[in-house]
N, C-alpha and C. Protein backbone atom coordinates (compact mmCIF):
# COMPACT_ATOMS: atom_id res chain seq x y z
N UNK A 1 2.49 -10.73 -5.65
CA UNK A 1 2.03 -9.36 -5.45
C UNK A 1 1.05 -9.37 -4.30
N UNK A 2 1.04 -8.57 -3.65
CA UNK A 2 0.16 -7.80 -2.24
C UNK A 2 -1.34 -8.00 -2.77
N UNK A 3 -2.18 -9.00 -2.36
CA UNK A 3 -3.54 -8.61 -2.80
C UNK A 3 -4.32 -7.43 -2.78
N UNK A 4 -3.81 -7.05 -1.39
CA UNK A 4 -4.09 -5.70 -0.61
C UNK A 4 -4.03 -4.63 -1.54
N UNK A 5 -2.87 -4.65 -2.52
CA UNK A 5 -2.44 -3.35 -3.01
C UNK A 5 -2.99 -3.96 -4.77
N UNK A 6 -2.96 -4.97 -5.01
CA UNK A 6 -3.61 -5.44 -6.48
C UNK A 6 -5.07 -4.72 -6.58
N UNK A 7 -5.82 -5.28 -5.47
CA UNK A 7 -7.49 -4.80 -5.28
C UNK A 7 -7.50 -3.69 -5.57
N UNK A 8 -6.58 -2.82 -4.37
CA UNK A 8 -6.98 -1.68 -4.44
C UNK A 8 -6.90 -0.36 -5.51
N UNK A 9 -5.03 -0.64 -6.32
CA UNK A 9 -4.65 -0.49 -7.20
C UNK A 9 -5.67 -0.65 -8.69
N UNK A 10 -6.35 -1.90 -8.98
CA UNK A 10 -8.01 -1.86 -9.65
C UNK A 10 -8.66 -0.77 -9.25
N UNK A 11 -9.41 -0.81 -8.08
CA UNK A 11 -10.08 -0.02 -7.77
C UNK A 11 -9.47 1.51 -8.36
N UNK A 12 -8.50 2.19 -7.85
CA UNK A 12 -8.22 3.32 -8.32
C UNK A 12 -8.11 3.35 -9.69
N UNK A 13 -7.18 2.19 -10.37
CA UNK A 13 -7.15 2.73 -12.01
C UNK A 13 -8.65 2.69 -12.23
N UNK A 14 -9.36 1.96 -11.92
CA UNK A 14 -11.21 2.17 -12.37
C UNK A 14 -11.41 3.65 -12.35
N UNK A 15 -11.22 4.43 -11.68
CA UNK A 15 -11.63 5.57 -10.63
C UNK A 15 -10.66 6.93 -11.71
N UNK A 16 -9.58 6.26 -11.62
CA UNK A 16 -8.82 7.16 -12.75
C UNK A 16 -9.23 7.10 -13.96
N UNK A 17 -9.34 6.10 -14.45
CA UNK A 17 -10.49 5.87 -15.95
C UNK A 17 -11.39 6.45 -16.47
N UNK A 18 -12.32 6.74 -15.24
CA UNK A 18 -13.27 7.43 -15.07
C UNK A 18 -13.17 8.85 -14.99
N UNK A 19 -12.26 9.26 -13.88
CA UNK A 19 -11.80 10.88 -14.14
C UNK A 19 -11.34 11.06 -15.90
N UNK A 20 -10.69 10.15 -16.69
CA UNK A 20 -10.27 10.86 -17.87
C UNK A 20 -11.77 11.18 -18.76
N UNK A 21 -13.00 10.44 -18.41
CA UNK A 21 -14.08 11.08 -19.11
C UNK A 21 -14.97 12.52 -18.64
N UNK A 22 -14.68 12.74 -17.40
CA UNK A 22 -15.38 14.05 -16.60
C UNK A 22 -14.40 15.05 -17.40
N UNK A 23 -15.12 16.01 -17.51
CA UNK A 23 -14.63 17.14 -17.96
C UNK A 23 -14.12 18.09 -16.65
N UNK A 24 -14.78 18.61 -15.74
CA UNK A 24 -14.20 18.49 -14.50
C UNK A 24 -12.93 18.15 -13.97
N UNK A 25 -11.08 18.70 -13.56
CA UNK A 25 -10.21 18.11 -13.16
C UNK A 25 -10.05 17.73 -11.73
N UNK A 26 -11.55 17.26 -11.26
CA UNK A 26 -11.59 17.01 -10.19
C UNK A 26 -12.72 15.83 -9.32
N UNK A 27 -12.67 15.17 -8.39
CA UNK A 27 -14.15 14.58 -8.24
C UNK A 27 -13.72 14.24 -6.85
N UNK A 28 -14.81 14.09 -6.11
CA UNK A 28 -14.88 13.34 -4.83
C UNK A 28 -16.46 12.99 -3.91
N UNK A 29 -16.35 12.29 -3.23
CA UNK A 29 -17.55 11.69 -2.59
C UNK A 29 -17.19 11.21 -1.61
N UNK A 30 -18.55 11.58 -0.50
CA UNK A 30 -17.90 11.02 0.56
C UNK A 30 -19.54 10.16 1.68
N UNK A 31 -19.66 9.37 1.46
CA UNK A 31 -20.71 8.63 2.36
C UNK A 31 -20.57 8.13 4.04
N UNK A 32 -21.20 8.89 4.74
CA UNK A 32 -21.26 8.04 6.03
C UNK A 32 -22.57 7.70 6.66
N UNK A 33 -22.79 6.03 7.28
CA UNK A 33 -24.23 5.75 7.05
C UNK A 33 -24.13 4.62 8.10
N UNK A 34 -25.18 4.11 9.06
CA UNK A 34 -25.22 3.26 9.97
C UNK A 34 -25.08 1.95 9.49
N UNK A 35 -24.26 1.15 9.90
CA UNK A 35 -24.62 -0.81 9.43
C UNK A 35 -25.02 -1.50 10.17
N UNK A 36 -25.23 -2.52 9.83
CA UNK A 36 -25.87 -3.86 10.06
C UNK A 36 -25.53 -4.53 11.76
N UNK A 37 -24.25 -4.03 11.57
CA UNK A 37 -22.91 -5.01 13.08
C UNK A 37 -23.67 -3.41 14.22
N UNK A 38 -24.48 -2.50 13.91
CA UNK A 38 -24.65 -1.53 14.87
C UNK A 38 -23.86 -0.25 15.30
N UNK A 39 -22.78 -0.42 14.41
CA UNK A 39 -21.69 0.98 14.11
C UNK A 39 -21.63 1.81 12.56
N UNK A 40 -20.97 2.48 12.50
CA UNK A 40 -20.69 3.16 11.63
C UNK A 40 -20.08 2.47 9.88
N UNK A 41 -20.43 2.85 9.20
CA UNK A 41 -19.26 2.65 8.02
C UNK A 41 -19.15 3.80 7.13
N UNK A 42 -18.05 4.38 6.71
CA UNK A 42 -18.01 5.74 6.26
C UNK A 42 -16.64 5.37 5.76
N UNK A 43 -16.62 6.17 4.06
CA UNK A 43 -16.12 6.09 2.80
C UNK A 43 -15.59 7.67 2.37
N UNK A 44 -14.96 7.68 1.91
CA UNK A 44 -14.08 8.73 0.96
C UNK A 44 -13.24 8.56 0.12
N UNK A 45 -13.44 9.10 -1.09
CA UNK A 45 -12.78 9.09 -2.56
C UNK A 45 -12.38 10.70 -2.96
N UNK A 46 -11.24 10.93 -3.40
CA UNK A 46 -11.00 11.89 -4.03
C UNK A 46 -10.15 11.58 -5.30
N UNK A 47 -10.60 12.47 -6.31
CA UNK A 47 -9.59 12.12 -7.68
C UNK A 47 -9.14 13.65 -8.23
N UNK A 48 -8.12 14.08 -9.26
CA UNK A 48 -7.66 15.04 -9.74
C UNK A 48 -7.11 14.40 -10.70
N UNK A 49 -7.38 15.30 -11.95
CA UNK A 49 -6.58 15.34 -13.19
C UNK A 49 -5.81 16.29 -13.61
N UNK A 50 -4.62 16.25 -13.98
CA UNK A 50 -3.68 17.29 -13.95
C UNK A 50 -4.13 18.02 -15.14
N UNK A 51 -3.30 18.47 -15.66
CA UNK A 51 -3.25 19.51 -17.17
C UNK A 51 -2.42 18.61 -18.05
N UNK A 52 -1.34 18.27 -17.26
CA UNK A 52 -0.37 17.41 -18.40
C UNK A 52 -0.60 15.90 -18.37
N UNK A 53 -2.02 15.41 -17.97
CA UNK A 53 -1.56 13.85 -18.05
C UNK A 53 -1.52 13.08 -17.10
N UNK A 54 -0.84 14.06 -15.78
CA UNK A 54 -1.26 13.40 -14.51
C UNK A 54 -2.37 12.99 -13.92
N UNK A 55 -2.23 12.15 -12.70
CA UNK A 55 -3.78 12.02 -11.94
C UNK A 55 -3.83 11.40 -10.64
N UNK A 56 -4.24 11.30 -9.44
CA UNK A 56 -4.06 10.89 -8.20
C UNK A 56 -5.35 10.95 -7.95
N UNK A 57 -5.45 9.85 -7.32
CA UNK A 57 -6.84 9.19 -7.26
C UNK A 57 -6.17 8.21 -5.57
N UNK A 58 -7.58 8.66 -4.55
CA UNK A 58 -6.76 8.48 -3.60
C UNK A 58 -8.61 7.63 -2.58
N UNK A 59 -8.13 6.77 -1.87
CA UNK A 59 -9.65 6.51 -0.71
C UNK A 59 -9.41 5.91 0.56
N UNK A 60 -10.52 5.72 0.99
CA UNK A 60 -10.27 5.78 2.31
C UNK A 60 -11.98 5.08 3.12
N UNK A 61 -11.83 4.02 3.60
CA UNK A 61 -13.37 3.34 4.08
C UNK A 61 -12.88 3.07 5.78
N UNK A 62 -14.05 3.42 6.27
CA UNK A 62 -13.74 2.89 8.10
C UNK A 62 -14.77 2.21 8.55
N UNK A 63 -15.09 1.31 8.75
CA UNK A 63 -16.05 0.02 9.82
C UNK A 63 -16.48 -0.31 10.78
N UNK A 64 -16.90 0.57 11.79
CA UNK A 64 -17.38 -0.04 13.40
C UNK A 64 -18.21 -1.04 13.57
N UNK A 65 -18.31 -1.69 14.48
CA UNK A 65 -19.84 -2.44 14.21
C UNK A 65 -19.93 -2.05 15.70
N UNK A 66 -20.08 -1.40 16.38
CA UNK A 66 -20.73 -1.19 17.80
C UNK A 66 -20.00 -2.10 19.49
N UNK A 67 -19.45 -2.83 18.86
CA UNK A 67 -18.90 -3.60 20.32
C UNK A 67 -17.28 -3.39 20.27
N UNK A 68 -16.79 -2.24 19.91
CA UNK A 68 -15.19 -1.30 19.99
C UNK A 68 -14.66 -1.93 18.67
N UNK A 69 -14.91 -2.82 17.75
CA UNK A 69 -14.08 -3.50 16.75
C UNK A 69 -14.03 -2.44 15.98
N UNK A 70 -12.80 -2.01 14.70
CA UNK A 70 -13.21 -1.20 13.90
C UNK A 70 -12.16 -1.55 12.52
N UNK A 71 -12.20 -1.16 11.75
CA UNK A 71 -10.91 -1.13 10.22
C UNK A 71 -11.60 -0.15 9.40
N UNK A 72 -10.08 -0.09 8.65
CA UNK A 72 -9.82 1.09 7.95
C UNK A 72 -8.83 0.49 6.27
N UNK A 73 -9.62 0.50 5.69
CA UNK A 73 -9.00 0.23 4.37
C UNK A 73 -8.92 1.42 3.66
N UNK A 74 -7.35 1.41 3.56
CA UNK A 74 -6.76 3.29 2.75
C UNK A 74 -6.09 2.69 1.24
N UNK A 75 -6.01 3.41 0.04
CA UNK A 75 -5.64 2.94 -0.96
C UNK A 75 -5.10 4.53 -1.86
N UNK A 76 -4.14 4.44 -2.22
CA UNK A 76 -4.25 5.94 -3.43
C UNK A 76 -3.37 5.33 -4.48
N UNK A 77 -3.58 5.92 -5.71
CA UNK A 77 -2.63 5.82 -7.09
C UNK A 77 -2.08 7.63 -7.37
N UNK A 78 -1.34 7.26 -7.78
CA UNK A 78 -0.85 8.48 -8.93
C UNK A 78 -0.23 8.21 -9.92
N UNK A 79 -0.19 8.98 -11.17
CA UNK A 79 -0.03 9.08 -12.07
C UNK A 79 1.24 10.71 -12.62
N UNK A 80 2.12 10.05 -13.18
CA UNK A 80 2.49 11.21 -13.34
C UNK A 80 2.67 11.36 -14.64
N UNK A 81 3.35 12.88 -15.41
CA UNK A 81 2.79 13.18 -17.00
C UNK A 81 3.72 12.87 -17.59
N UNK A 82 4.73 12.19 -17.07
CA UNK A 82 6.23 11.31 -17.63
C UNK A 82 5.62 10.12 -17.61
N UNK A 83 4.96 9.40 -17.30
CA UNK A 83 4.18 7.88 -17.61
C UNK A 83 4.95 7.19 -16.51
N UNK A 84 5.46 7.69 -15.29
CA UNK A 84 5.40 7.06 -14.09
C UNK A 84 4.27 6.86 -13.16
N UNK A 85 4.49 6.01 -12.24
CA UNK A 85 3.07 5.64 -11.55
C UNK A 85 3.67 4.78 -10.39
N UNK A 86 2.86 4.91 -9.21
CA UNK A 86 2.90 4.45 -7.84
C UNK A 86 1.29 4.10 -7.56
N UNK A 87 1.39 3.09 -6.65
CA UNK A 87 0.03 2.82 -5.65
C UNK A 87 0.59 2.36 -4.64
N UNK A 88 -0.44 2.63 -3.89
CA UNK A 88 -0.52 1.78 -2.23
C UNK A 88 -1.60 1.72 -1.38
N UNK A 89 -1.57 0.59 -0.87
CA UNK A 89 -2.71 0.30 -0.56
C UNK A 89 -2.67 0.03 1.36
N UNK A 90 -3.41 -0.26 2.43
CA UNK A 90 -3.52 -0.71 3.86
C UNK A 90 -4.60 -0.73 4.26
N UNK A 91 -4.79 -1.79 5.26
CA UNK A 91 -6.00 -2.46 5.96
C UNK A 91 -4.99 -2.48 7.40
N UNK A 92 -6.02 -2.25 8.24
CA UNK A 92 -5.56 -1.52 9.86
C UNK A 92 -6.97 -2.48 10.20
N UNK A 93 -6.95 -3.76 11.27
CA UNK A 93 -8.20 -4.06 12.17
C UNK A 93 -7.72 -3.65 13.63
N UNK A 94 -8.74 -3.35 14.07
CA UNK A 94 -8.63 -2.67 15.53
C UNK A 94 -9.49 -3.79 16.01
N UNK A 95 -9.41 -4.40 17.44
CA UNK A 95 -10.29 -5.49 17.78
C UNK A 95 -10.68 -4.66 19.37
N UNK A 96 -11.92 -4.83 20.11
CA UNK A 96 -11.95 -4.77 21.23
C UNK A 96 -11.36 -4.97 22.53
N UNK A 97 -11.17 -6.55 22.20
CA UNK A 97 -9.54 -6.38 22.91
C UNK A 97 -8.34 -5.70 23.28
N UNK A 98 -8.04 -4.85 22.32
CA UNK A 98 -7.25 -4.09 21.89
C UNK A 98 -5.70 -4.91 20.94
N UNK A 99 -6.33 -6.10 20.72
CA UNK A 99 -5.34 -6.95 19.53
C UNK A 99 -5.33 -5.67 18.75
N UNK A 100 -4.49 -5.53 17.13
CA UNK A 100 -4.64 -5.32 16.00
C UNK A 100 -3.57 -5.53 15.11
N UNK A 101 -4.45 -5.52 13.47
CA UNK A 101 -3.38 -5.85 12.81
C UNK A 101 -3.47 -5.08 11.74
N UNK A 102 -1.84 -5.04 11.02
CA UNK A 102 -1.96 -4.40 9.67
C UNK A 102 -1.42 -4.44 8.85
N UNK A 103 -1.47 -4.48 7.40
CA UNK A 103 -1.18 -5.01 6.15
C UNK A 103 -1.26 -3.59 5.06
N UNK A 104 0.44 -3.92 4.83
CA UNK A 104 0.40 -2.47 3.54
C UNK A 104 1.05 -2.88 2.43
N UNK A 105 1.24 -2.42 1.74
CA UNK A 105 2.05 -2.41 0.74
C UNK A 105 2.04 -1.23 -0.62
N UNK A 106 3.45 -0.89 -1.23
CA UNK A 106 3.11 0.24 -1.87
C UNK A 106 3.90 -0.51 -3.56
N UNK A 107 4.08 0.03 -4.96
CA UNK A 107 4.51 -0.33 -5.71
C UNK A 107 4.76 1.26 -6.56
N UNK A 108 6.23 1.26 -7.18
CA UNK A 108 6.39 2.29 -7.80
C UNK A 108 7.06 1.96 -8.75
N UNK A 109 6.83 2.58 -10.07
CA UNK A 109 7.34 2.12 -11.51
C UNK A 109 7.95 3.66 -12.40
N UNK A 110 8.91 3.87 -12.59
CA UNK A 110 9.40 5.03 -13.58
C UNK A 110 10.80 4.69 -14.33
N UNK A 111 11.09 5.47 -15.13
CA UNK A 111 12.41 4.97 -16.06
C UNK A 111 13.49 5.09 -15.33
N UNK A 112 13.72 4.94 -14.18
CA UNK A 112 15.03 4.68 -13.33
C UNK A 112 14.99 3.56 -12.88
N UNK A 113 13.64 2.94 -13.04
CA UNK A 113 13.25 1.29 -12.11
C UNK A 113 12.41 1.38 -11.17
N UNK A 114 12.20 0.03 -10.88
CA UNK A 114 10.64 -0.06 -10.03
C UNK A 114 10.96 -0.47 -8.44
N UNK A 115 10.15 -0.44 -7.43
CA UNK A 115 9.85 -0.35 -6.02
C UNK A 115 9.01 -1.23 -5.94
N UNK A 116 8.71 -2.32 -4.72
CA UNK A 116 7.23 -2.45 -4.41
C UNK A 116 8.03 -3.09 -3.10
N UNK A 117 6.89 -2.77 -2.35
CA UNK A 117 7.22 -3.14 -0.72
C UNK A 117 5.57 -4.14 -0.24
N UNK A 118 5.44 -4.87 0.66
CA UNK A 118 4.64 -5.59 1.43
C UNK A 118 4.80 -5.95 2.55
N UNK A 119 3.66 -5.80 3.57
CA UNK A 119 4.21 -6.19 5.01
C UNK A 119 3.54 -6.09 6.15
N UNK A 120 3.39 -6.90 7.19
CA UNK A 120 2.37 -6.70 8.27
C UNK A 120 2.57 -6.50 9.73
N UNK A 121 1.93 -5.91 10.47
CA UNK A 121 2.42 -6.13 11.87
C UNK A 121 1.23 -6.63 12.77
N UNK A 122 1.51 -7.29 13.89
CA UNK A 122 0.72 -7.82 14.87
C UNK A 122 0.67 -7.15 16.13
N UNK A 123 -0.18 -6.72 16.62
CA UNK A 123 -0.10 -6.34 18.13
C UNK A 123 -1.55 -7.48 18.62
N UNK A 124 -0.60 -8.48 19.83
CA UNK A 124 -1.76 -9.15 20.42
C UNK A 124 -2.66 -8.29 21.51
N UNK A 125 -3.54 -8.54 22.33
CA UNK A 125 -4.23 -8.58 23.25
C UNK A 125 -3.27 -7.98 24.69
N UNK A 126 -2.47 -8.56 24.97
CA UNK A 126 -1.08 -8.45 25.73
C UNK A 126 -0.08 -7.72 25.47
N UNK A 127 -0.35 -6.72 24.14
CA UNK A 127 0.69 -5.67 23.36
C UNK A 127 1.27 -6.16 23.20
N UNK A 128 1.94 -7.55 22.86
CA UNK A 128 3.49 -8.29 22.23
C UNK A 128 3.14 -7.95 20.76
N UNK A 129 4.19 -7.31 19.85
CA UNK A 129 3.92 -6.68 18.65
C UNK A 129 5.14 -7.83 17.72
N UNK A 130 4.61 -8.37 16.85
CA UNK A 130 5.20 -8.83 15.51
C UNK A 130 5.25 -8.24 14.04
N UNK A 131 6.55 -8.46 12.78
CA UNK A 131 6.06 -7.26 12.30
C UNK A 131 6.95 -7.71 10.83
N UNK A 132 6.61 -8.12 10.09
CA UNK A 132 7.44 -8.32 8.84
C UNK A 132 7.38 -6.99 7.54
N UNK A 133 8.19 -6.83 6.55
CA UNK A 133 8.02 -6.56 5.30
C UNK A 133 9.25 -6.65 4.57
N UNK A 134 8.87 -7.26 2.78
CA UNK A 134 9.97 -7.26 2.29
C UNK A 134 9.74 -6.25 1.11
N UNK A 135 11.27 -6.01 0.83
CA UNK A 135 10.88 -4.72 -0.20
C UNK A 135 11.94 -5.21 -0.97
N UNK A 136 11.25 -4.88 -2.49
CA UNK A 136 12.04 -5.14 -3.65
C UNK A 136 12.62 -3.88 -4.58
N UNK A 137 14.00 -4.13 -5.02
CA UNK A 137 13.59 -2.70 -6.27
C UNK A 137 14.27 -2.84 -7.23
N UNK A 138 14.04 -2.41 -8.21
CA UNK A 138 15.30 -2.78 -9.43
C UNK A 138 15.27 -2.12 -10.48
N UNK A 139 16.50 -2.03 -10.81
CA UNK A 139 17.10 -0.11 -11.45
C UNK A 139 16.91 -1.12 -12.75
N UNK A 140 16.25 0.12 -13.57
CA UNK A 140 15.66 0.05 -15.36
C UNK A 140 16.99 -0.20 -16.02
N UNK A 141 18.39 0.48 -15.61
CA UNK A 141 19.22 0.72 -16.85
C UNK A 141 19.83 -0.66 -16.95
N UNK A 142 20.69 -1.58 -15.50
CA UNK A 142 21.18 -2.46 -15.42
C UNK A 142 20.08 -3.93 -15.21
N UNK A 143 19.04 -3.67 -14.75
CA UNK A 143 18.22 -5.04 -14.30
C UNK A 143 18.88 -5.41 -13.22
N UNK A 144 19.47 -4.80 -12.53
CA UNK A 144 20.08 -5.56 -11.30
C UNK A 144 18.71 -4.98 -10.54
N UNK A 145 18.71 -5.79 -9.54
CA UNK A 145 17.73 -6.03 -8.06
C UNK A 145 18.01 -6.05 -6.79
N UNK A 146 17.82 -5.61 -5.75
CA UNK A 146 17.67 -5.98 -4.04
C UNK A 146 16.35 -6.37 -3.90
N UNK A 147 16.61 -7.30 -2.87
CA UNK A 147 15.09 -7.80 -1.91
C UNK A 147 15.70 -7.36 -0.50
N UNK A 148 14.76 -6.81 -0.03
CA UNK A 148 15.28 -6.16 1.69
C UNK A 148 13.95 -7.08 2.41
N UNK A 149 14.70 -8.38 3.38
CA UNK A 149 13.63 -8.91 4.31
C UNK A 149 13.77 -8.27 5.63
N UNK A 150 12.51 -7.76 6.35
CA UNK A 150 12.85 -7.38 7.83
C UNK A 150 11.52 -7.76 8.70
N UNK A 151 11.77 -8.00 10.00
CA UNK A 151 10.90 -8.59 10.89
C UNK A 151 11.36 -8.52 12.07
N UNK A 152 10.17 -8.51 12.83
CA UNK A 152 10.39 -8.10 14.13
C UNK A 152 9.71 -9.39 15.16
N UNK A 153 9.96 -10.31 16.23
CA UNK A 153 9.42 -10.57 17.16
C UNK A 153 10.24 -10.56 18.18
N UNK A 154 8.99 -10.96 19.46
CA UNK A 154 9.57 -10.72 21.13
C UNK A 154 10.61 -11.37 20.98
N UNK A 155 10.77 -13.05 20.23
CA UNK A 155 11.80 -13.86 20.55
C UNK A 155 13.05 -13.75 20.05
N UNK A 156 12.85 -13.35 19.13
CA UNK A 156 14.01 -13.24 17.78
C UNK A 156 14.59 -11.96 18.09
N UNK A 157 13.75 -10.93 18.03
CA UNK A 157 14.50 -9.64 17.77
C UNK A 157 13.82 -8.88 16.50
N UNK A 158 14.59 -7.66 16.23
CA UNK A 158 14.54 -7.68 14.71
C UNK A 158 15.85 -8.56 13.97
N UNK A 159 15.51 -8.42 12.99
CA UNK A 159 16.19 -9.01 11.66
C UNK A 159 16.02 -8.51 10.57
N UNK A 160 17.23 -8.23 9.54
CA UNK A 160 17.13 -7.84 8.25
C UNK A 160 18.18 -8.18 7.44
N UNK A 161 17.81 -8.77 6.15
CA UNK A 161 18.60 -9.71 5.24
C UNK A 161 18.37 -9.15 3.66
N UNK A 162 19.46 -8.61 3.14
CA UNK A 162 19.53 -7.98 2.12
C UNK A 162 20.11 -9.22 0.76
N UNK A 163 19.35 -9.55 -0.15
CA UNK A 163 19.71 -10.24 -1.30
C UNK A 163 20.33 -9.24 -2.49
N UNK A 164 21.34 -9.37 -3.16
CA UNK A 164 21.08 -8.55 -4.49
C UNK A 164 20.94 -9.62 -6.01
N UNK A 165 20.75 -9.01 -6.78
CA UNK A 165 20.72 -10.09 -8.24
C UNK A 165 21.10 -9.55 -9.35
N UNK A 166 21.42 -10.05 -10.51
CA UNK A 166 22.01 -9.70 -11.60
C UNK A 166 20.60 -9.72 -12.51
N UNK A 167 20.68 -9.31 -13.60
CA UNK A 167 19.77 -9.09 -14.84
C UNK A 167 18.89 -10.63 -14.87
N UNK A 168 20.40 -11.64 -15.09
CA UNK A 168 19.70 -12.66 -14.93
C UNK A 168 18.86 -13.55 -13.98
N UNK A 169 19.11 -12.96 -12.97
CA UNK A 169 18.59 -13.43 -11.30
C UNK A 169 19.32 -14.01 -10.58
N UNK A 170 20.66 -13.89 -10.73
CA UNK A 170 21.54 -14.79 -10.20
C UNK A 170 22.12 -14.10 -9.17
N UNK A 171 21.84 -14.54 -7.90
CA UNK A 171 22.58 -13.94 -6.79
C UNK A 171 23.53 -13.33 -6.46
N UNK A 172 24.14 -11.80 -6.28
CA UNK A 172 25.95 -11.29 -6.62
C UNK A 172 25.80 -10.36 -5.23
N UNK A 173 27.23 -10.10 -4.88
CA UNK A 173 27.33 -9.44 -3.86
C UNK A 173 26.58 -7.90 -3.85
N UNK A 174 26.10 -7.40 -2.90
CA UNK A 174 25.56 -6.17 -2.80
C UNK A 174 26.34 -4.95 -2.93
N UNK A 175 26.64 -4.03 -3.95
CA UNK A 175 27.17 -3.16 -3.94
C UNK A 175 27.79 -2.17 -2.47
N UNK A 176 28.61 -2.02 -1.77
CA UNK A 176 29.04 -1.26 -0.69
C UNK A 176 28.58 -0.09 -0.58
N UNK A 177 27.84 0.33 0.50
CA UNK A 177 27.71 2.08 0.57
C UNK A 177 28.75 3.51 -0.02
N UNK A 178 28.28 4.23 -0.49
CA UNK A 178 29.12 5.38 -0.84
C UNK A 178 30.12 5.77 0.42
């Protein structure tokens, strides 16, 4: 699992937890305040509780330190009143240079079957951009599965390599498009 999206995924169910004790179907906060590195750091949280059960709980933090560097760690959950649920989480560094990099990943769970994706891209100094993610999903009724690998570099190209699996995990041909 995506650390990226584990952390952050905590973080929100905390946050959702918390909305189910406010009486209030709503909350948010938002801090922006000078740091230490000589730039900015500034935060935002918003949460909502539905009527039926639902809840989306969503944030958002940004980092300067004064010499052009900057990141942005974004995260949201939802909740829905069928007892489905999604998160996702991303970290974006911006460097002076103008390198940067970024790391996402999302996960979704309901009675048709679950989703979760992970994946990063590179842009160097020189704009040469690299760029992976694999995404998984697998339908509730049969247990069958896909893994979708894709990636990008200058040398290679892109690339993308589709696995499928049986209940038991055993490798089977991929169903044909409609």
């Amino acid at each position: 699992m995506n650390r990226i999206l584990s952390t952050t995924t905590l973080s929100i169910a905390l946050i959702g937890a918390a909305l189910t004790s406010l009486h209030a179907d709503a909350a948010s906060r938002r801090v922006v305040r000078p740091n230490a590195q000589g730039g900015t750091t500034a935060s935002a949280l918003v949460a909502h509780q539905g009527p039926n059960g639902g809840a989306v709980a969503r944030g958002r933090a940004v980092r300067t330190d004064g010499q052009g560097d900057a990141s942005v760690v974004s995260g949201g959950a939802v909740r829905g009143p069928n007892g489905a649920n999604a998160a996702r989480a991303g970290t974006t560094t911006r460097n002076a240079d103008g390198s940067a990099t970024h790391r996402s990943g999302f996960e979704a769970q309901g009675a048709k079957g679950s989703v979760e994706s992970a994946g990063s891209a590179t842009r160097a100094a020189d704009g040469s951009v690299t760029q992976s993610r694999t995404t998984s999903a697998t339908n509730a009724a049969t247990g069958n599965s896909a893994t979708t690998t894709g990636s990008y570099s200058p040398e290679t190209g892109r690339t993308r390599t589709t696995t499928c699996y049986n209940a038991a995990g055993a490798s089977v041909a991929c169903p044909g498009k409609p």
